[in-house]
Protein backbone atom coordinates (compact mmCIF):
# COMPACT_ATOMS: atom_id res chain seq x y z
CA UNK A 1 0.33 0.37 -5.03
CA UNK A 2 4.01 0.27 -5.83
CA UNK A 3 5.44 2.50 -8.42
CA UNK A 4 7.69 0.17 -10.28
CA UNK A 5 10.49 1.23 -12.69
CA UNK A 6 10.30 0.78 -16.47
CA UNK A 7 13.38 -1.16 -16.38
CA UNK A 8 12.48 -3.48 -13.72
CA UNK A 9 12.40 -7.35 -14.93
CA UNK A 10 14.29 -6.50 -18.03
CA UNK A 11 15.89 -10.21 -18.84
CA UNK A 12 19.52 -9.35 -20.55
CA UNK A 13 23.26 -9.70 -18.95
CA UNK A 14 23.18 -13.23 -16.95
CA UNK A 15 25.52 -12.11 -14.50
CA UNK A 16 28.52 -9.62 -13.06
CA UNK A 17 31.85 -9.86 -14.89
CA UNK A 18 33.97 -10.68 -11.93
CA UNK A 19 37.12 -9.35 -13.89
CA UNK A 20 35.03 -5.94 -14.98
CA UNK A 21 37.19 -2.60 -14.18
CA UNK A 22 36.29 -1.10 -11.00
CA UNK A 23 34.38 1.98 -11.89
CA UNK A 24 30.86 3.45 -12.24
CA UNK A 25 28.93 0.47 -13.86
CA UNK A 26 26.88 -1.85 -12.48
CA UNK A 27 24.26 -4.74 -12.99
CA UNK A 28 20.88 -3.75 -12.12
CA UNK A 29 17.89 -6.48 -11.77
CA UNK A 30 14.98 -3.97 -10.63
CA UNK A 31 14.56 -0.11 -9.37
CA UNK A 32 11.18 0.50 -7.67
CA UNK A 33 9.56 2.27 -5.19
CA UNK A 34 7.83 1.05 -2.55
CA UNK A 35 6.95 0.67 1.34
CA UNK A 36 9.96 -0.45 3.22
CA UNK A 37 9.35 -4.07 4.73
CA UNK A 38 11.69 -4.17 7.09
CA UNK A 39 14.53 -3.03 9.60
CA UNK A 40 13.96 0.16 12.10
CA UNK A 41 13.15 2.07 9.02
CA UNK A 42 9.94 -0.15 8.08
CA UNK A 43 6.89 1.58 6.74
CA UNK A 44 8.36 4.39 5.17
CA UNK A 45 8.32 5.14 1.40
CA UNK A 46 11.65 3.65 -0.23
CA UNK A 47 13.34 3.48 -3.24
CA UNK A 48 15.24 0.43 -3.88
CA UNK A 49 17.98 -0.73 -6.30
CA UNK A 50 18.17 -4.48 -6.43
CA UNK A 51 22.07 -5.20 -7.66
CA UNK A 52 22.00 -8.67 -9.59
CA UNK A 53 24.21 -11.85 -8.63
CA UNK A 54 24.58 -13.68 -5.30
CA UNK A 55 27.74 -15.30 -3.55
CA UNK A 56 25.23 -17.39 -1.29
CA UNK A 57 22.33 -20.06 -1.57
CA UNK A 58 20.31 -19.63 1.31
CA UNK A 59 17.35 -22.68 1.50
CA UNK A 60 14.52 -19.69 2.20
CA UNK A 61 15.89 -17.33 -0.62
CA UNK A 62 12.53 -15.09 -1.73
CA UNK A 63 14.63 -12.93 -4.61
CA UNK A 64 16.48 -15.69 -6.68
CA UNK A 65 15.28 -13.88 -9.19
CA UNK A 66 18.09 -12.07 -8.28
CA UNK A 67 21.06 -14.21 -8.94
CA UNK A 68 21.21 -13.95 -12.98
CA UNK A 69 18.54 -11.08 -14.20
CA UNK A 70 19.56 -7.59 -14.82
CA UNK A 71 20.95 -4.74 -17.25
CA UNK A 72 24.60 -2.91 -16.59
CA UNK A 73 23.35 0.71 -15.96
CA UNK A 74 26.28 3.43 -15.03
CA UNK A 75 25.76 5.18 -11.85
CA UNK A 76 24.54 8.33 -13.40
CA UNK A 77 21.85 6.39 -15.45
CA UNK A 78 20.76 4.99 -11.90
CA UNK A 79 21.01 7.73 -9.92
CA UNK A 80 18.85 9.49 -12.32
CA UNK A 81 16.27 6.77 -12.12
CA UNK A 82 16.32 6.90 -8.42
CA UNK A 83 15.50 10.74 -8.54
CA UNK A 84 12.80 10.21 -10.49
CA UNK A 85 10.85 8.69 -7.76
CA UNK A 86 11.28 12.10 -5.69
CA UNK A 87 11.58 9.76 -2.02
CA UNK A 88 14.62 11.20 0.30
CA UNK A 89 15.05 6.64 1.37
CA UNK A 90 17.46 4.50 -0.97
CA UNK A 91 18.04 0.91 -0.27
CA UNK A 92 20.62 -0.74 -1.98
CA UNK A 93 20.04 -4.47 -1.92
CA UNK A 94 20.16 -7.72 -3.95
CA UNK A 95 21.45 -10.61 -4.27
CA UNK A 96 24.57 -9.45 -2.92
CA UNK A 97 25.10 -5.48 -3.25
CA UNK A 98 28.63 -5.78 -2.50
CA UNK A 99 29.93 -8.38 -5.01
CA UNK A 100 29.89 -5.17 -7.53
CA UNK A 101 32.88 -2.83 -7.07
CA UNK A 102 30.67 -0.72 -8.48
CA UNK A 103 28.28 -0.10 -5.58
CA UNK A 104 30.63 1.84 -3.65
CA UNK A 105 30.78 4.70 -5.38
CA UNK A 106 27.03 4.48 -6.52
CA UNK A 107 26.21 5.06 -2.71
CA UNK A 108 28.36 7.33 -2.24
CA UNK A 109 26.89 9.22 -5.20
CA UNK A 110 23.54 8.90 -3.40
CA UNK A 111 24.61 9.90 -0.29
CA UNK A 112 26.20 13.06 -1.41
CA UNK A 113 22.57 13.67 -3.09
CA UNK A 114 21.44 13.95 0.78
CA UNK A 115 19.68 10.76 0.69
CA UNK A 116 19.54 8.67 3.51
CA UNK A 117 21.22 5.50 1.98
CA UNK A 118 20.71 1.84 3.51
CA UNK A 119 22.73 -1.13 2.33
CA UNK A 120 21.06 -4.64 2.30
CA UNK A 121 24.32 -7.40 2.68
CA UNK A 122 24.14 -10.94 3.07
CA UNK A 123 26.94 -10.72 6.16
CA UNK A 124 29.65 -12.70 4.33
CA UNK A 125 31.68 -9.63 2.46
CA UNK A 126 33.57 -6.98 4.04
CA UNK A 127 31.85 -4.27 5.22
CA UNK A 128 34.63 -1.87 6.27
CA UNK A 129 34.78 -0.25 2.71
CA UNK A 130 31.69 1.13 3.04
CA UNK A 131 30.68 4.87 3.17
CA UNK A 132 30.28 5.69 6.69
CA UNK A 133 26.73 7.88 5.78
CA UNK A 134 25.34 4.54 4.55
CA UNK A 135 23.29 2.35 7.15
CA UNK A 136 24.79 -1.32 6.44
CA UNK A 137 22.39 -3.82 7.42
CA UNK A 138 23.78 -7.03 8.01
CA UNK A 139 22.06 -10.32 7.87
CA UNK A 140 23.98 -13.24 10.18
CA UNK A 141 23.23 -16.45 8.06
CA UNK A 142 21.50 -18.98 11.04
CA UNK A 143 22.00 -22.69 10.39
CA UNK A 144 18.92 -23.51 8.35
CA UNK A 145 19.93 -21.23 5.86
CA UNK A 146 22.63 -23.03 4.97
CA UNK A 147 24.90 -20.84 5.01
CA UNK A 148 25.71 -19.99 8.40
CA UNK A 149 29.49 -20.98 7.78
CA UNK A 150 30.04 -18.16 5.33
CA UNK A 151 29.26 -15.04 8.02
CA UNK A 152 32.10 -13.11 8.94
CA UNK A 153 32.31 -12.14 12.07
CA UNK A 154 34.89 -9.82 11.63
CA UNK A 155 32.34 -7.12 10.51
CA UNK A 156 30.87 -7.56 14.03
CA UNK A 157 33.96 -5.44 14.87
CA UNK A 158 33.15 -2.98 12.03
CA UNK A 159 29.96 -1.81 13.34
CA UNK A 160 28.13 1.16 14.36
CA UNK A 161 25.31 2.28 16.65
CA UNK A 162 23.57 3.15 13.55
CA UNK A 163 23.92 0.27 11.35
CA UNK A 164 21.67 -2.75 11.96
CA UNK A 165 22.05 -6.77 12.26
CA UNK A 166 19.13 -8.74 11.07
CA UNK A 167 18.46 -13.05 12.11
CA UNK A 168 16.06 -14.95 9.68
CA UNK A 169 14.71 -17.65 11.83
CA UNK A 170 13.66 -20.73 10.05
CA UNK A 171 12.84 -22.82 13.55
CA UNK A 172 13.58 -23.16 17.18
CA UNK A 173 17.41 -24.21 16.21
CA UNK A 174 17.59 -21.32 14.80
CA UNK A 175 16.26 -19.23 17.33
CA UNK A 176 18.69 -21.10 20.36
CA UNK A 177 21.34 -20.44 17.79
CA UNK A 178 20.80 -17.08 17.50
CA UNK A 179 20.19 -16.17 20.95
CA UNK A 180 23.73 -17.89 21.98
CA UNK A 181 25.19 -15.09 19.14
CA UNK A 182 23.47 -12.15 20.58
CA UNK A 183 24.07 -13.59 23.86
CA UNK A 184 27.63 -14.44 23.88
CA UNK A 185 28.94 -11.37 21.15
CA UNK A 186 26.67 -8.95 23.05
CA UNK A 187 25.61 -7.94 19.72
CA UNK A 188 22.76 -5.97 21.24
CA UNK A 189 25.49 -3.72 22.79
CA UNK A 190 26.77 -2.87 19.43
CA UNK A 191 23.59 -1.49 17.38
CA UNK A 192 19.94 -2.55 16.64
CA UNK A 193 19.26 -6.72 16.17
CA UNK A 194 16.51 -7.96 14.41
CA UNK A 195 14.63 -11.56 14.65
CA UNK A 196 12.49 -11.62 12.04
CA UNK A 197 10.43 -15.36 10.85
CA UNK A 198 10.92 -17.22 7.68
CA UNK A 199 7.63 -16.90 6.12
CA UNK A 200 5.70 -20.02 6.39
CA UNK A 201 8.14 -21.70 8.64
CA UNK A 202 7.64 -20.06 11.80
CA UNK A 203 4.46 -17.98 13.02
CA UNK A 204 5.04 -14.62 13.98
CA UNK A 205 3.74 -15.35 17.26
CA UNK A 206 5.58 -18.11 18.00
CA UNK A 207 9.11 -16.09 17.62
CA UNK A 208 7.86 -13.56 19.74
CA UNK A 209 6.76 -15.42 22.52
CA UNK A 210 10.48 -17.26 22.37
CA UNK A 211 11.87 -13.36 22.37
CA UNK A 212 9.31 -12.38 25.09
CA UNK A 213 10.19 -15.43 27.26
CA UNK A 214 14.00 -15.03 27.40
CA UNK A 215 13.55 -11.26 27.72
CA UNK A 216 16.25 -10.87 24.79
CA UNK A 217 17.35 -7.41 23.68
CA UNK A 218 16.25 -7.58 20.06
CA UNK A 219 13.39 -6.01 17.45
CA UNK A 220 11.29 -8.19 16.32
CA UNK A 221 10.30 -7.55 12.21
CA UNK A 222 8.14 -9.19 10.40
CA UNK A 223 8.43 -8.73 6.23
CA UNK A 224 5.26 -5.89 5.68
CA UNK A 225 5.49 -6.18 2.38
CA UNK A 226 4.09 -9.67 1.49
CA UNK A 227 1.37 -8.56 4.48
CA UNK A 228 0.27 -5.77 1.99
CA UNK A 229 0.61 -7.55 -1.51
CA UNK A 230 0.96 -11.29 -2.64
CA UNK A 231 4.07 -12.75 -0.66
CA UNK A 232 5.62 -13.63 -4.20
CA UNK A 233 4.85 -10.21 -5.59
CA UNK A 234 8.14 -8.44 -7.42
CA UNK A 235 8.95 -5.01 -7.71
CA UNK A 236 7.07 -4.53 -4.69
């Protein structure tokens, strides 16, 4: 069972102050500990801070829950928290981690702690800023999200062996679409990809006989976490 925070569906501060000083505060929906769902790193024991607000609107959106929930909470106070849980795994994730100025030095703070720091991101803000000891994973929005016009591709140039890109794939457009990406940005070349299925949309089997058939250079994930509790379950 998930250890969940004390301070995890608090209902206070509707938003991020876009015009808020850049220092060591931040909006905070949720801090909880749990079993990491996805990415290389799936099935270990991870802490994760859930930033609140969201730039984007994808149609298959699990955490909206996300977009307008949450308590400001100074690094320190979070940092703290995260300690607390006594796991050496820290995802930072959201909504959108990065539309806080905030988060920067928060996971920097972390990874100075010696914890191995991931970074959950939608894809469509610059990644470059970034603390090179955090692993960025990078979703790449495919067309039935409906937001596929809001990556930027420009942080294809920004990564690293060690940082990770991650497909959500909604149906077999989504699939061709994403296989002409890896394909023609040899994105496999450039770190780990993942092609994971929009729950209830496409079976898991489905996607990986498409990724078996065309022999394509890519993980397939599937989301553990609503395999081990409900698939609407929070702070899990």
């Amino acid at each position: 069972m998930a250890v969940v925070s004390p301070h995890a569906h608090i209902h206070a501060e509707p938003g991020v102050d876009p015009h808020a000083p850049k220092g060591t505060n931040l909006v905070v929906n949720e801090i909880y500990a749990s079993i990491q769902g996805e990415s290389t790193y799936a099935g270990l024991p991870c802490v994760f801070v859930r930033l609140t607000a969201c730039n984007l609107r994808c149609s298959w959106c699990d955490s909206e829950f996300s977009f307008y929930e949450g308590t400001r909470r100074t690094v320190d106070e979070i940092v703290a928290e995260v300690e607390c849980f006594g796991l050496p795994l820290v995802e930072v994730t959201g909504g959108e981690p990065l539309l806080q100025p905030g988060v920067h030095p928060l996971m920097t703070r972390l990874a100075d702690r010696g914890y191995r720091v991931l970074l959950e991101t939608s894809g469509s803000l610059d990644i470059s800023p970034v603390d090179p000891r955090v692993i960025r994973i990078v979703d790449v929005k495919c067309p039935a999200s409906g937001e596929s016009a809001r990556n930027r591709w420009q942080n294809m140039e920004q990564l690293r062996p060690t940082d990770e890109l991650k497909f959500v794939i909604a149906d077999r457009a989504d699939y061709e679409w994403a296989r002409g990406e890896v394909r023609a940005r040899e994105l496999a070349k450039r770190c780990t990809v993942l092609f994971g299925p929009v729950w209830n949309r496409v079976e898991p089997q489905q996607l990986a006989a498409w990724i078996l058939e065309d022999k394509l250079p890519v993980r397939f994930q599937i989301q553990l976490h609503k395999y081990v509790w409900a698939p609407d379950a929070r702070g899990v």
